[in-house]
C-alpha atoms as a PDB file:
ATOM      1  CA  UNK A   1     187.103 135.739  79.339  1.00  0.00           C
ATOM      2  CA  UNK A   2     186.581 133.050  82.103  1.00  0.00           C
ATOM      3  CA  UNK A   3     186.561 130.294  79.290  1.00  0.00           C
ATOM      4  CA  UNK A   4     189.627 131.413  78.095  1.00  0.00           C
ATOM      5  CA  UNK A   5     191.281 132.146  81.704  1.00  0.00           C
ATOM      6  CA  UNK A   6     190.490 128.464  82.493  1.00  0.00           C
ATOM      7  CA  UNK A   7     191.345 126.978  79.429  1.00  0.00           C
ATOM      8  CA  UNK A   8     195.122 128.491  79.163  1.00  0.00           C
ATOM      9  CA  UNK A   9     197.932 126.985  80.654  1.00  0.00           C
ATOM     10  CA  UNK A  10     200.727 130.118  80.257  1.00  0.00           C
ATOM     11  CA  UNK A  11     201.583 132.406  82.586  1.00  0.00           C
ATOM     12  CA  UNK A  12     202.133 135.575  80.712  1.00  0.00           C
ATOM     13  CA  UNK A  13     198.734 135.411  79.612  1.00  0.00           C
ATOM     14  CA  UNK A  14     197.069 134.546  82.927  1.00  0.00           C
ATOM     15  CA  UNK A  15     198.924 137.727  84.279  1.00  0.00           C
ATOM     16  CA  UNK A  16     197.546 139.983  80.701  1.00  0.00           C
ATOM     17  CA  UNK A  17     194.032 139.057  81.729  1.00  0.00           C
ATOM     18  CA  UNK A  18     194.709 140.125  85.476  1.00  0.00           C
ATOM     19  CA  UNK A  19     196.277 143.725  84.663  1.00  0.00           C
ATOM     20  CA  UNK A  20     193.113 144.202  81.838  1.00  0.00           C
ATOM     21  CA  UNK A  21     190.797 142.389  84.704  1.00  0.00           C
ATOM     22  CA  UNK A  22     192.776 145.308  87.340  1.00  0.00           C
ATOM     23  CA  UNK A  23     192.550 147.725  84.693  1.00  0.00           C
ATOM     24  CA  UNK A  24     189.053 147.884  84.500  1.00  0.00           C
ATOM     25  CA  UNK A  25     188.611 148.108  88.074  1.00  0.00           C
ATOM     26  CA  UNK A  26     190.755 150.985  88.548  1.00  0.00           C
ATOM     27  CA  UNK A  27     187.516 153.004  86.210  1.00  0.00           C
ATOM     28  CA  UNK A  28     185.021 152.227  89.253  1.00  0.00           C
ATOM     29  CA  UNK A  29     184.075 153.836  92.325  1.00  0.00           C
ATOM     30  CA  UNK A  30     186.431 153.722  95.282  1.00  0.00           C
ATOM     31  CA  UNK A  31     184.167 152.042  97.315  1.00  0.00           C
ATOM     32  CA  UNK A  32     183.007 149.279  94.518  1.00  0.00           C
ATOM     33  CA  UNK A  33     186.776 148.564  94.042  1.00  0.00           C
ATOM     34  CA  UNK A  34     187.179 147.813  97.876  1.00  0.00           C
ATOM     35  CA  UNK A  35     184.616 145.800  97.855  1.00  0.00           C
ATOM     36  CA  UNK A  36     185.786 143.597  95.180  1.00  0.00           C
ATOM     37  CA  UNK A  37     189.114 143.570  95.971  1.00  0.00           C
ATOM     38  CA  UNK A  38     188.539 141.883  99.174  1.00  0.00           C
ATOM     39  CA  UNK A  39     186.485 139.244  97.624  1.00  0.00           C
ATOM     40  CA  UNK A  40     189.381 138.370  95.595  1.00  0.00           C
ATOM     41  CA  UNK A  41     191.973 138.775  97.949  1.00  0.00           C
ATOM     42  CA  UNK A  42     190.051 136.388 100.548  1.00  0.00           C
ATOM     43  CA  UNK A  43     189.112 133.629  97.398  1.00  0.00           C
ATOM     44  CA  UNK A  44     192.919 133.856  96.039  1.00  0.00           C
ATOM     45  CA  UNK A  45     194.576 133.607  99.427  1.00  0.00           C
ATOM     46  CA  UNK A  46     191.885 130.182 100.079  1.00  0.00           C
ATOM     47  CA  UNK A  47     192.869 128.937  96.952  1.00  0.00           C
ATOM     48  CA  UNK A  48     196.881 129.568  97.404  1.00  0.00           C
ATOM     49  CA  UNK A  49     196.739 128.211 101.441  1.00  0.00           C
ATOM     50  CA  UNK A  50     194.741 124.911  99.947  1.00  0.00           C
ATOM     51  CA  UNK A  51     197.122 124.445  97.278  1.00  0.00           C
ATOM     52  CA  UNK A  52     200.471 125.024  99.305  1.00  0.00           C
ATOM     53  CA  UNK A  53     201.168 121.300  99.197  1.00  0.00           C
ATOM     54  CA  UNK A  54     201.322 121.669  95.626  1.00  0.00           C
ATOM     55  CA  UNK A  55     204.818 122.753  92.787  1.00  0.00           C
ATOM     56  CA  UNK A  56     205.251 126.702  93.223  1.00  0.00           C
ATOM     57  CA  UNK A  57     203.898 126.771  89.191  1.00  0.00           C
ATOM     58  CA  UNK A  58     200.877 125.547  89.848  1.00  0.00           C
ATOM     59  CA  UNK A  59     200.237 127.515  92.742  1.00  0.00           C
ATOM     60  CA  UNK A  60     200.969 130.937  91.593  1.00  0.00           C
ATOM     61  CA  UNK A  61     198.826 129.845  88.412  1.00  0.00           C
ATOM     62  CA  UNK A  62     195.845 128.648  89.766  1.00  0.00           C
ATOM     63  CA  UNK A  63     196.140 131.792  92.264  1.00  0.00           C
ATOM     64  CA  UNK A  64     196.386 134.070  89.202  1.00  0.00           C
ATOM     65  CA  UNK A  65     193.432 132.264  87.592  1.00  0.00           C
ATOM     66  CA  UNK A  66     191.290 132.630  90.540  1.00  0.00           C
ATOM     67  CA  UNK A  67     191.697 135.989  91.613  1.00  0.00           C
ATOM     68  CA  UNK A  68     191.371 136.954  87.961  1.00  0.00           C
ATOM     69  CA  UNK A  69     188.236 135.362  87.607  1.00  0.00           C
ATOM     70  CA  UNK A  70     186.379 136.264  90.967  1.00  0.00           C
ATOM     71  CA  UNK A  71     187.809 139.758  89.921  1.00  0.00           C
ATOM     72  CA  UNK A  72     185.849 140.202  86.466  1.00  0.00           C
ATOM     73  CA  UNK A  73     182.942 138.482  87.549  1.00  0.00           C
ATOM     74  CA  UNK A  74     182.679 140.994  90.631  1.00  0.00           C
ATOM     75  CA  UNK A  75     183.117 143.582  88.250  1.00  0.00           C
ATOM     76  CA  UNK A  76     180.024 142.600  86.035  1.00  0.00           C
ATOM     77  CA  UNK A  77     177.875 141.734  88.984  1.00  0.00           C
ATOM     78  CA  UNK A  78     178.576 145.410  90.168  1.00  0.00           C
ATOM     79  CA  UNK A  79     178.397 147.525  87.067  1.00  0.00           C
ATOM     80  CA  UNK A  80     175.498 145.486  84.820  1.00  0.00           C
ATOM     81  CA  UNK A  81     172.149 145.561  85.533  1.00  0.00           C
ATOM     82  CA  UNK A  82     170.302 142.036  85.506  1.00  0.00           C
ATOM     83  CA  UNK A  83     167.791 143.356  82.962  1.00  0.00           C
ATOM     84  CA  UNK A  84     170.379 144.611  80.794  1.00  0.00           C
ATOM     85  CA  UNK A  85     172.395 140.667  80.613  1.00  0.00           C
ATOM     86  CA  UNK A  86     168.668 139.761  79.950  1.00  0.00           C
ATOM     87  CA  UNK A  87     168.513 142.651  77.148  1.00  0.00           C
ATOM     88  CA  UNK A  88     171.462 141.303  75.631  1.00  0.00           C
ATOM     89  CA  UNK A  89     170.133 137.085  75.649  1.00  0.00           C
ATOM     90  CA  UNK A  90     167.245 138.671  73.950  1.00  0.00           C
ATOM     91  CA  UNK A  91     169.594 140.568  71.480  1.00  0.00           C
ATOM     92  CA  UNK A  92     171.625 137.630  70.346  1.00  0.00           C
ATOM     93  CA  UNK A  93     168.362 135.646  69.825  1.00  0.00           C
ATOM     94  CA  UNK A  94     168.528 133.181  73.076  1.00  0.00           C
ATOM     95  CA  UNK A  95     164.999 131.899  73.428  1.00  0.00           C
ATOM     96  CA  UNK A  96     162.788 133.279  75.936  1.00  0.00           C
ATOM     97  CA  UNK A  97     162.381 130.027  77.392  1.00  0.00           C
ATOM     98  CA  UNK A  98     165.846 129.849  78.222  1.00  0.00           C
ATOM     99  CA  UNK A  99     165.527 133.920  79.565  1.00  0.00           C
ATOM    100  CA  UNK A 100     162.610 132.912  81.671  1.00  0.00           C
ATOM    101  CA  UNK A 101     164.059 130.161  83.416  1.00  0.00           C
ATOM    102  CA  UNK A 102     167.121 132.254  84.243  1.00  0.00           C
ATOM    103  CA  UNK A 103     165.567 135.241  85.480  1.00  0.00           C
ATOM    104  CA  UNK A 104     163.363 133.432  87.869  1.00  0.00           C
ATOM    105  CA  UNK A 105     166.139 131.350  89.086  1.00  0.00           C
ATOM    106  CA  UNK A 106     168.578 134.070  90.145  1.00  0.00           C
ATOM    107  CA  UNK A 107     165.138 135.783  91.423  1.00  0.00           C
ATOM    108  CA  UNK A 108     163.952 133.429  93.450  1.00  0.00           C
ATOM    109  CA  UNK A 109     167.161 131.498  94.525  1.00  0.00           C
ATOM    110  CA  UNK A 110     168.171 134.108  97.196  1.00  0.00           C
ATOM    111  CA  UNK A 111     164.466 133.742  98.541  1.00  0.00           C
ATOM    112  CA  UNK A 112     164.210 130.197  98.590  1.00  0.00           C
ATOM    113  CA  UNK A 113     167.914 129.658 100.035  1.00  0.00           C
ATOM    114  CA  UNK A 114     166.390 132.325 103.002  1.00  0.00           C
ATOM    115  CA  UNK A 115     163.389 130.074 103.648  1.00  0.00           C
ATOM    116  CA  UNK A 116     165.349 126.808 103.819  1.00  0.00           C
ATOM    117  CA  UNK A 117     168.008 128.538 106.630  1.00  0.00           C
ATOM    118  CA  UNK A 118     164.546 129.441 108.739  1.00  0.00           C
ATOM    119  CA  UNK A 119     163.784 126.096 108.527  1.00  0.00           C
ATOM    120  CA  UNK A 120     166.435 124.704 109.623  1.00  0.00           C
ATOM    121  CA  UNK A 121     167.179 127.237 112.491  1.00  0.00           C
ATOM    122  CA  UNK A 122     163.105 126.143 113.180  1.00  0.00           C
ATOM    123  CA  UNK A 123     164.278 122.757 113.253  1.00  0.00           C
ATOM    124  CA  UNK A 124     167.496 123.419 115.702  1.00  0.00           C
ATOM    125  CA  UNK A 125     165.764 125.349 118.231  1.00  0.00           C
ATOM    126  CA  UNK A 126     163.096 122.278 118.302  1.00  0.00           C
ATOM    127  CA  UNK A 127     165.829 119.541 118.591  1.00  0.00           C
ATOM    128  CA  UNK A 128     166.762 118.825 122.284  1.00  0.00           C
ATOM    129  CA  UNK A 129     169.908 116.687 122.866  1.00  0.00           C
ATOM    130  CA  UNK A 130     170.901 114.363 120.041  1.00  0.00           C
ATOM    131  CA  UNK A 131     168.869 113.822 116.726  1.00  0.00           C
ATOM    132  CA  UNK A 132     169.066 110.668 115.782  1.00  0.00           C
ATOM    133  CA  UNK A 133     166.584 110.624 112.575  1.00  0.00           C
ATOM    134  CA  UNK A 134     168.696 113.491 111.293  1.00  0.00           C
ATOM    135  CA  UNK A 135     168.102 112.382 107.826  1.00  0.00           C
ATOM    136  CA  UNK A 136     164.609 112.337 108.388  1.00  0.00           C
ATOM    137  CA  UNK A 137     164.504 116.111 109.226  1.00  0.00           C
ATOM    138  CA  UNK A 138     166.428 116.877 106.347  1.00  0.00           C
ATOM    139  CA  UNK A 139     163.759 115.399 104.306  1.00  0.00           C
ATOM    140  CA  UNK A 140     160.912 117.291 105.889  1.00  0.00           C
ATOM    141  CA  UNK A 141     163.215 120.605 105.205  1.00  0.00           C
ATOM    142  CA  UNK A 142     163.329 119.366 101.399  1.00  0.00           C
ATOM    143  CA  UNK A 143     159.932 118.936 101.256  1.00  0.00           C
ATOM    144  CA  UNK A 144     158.400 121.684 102.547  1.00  0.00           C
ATOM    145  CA  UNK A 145     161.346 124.102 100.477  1.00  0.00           C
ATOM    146  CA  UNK A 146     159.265 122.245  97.061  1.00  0.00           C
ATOM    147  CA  UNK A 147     156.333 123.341  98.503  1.00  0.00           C
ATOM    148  CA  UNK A 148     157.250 126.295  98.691  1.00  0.00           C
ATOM    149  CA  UNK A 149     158.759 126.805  95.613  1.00  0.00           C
ATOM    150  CA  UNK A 150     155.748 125.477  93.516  1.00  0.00           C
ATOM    151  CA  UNK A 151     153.584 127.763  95.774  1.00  0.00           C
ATOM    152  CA  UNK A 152     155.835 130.798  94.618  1.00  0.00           C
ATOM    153  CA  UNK A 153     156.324 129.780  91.344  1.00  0.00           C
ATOM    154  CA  UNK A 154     152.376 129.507  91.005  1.00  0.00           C
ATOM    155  CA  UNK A 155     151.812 133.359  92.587  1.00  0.00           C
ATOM    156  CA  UNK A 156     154.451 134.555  90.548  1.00  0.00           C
ATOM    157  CA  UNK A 157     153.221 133.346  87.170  1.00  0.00           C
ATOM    158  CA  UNK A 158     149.746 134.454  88.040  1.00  0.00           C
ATOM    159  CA  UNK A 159     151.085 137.584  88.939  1.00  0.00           C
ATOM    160  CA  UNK A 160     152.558 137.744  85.936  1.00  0.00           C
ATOM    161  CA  UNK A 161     149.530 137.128  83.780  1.00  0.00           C
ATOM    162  CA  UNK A 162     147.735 139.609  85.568  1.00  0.00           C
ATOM    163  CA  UNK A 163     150.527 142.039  84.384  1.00  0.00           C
ATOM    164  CA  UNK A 164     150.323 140.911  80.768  1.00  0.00           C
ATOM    165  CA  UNK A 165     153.154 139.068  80.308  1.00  0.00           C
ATOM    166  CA  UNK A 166     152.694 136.280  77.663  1.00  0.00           C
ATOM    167  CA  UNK A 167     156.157 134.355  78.036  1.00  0.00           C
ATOM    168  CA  UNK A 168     157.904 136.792  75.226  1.00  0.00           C
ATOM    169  CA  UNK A 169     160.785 138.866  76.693  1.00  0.00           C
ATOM    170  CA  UNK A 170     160.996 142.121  74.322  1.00  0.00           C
ATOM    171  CA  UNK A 171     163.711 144.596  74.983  1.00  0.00           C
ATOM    172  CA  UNK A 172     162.309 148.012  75.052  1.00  0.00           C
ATOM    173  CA  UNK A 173     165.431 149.989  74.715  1.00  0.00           C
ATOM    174  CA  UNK A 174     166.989 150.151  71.343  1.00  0.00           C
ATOM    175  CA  UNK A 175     170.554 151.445  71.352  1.00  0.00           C
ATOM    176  CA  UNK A 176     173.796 151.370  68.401  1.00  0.00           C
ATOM    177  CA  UNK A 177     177.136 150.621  69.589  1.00  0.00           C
ATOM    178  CA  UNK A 178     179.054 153.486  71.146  1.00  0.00           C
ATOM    179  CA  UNK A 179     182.592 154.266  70.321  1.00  0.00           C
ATOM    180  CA  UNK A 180     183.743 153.048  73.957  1.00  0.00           C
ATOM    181  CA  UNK A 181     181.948 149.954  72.529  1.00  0.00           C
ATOM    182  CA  UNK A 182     183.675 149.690  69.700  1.00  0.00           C
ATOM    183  CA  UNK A 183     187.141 149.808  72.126  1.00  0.00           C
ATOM    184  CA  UNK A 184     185.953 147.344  74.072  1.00  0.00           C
ATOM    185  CA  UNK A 185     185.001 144.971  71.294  1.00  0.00           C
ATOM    186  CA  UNK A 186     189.059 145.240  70.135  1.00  0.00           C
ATOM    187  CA  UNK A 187     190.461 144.975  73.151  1.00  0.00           C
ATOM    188  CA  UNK A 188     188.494 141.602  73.514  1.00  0.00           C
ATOM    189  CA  UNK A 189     189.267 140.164  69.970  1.00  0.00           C
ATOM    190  CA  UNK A 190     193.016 141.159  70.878  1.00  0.00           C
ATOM    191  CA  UNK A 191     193.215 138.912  74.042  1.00  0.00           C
ATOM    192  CA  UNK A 192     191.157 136.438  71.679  1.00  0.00           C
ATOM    193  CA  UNK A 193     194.358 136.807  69.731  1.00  0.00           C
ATOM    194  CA  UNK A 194     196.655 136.320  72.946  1.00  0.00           C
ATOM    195  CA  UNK A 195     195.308 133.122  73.996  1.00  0.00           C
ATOM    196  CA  UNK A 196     195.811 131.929  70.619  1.00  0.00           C
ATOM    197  CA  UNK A 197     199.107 133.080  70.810  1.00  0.00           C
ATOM    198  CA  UNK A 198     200.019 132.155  73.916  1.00  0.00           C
ATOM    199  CA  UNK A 199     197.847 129.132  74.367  1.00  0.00           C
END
């Protein structure tokens, strides 16, 4: 759906995938919706004050595109599970390589992106007056984050060892498509159909 949002350059289409995009949001909880909606308000009204030196077509377009994406990607984030977009790499035959290396990224990028802003508050309160080997600093912050990181990466694949994992993702839960599947499926090969349409 993002492929497609960025990849079309009509209107009437842009708007299609923002009423299905506000559609689907209207079938979460109140306080879900709220939250997303003010993600994508904030993003869209960035992106339409940073493009206001721009044509009035472009602007409203991009503005569309934006708060239509930031919109459906809010609404996976909040209503799938991480193991189940895992689940469904697994189902489509992605390798578990590939499943691996994601799941320990988005795992471990939050934790890593915490120790680096320690550091660097560390290194703030230390600095008195001006720092004039700044870029010196910077490189003891980027090497003690890989040190880190390989440290962490090293528990967590001993960890995982101990827990019998032998690098091949299985997916324990077996289900068949569901009619609200099914739905969803056509609704997606229609705006398939749309873009090709509308282009």
């Amino acid at each position: 759906m993002v492929v497609l949002l960025s990849f079309s350059q009509n209107f009437v289409f842009v708007m299609i995938v923002s009423v299905y995009s506000l559609c689907l949001l209207s079938l979460m909880e109140a306080n879900r919706i709220l939250s997303i909606l003010k993600i994508s308000f904030w993003v869209s009204l960035f992106t339409f004050i940073i493009l206001l030196p721009a044509n009035r077509y472009s602007v409203m377009m991009i503005t569309m595109k934006v708060f239509a994406t930031v919109t459906m990607i809010n609404i996976l984030s909040h209503s799938t599970k991480w193991s189940a977009i895992t689940g469904s790499f697994k189902f489509f035959h992605v390798p578990d390589l590939f499943i691996l290396v994601l799941d320990i990224t988005i795992k471990y990028i939050m934790m890593l992106g915490n120790y680096a802003l320690q550091l660097i508050y560390a290194l703030k309160l230390r600095s008195v007056g001006k720092n004039r080997n700044k870029y010196q600093s910077l490189s003891g912050v980027a090497g003690n984050l890989f040190i880190k990181s390989v440290e962490m990466s090293k528990e967590m694949y001993d960890a995982m060892e101990c827990r019998g994992f032998n690098g091949k993702y299985r997916t324990v839960e077996k289900r068949s498509l569901l009619f609200i599947d099914y739905f969803y499926i056509t609704i997606h090969i229609g705006i398939l159909i749309l873009f090709h349409y509308f282009g």
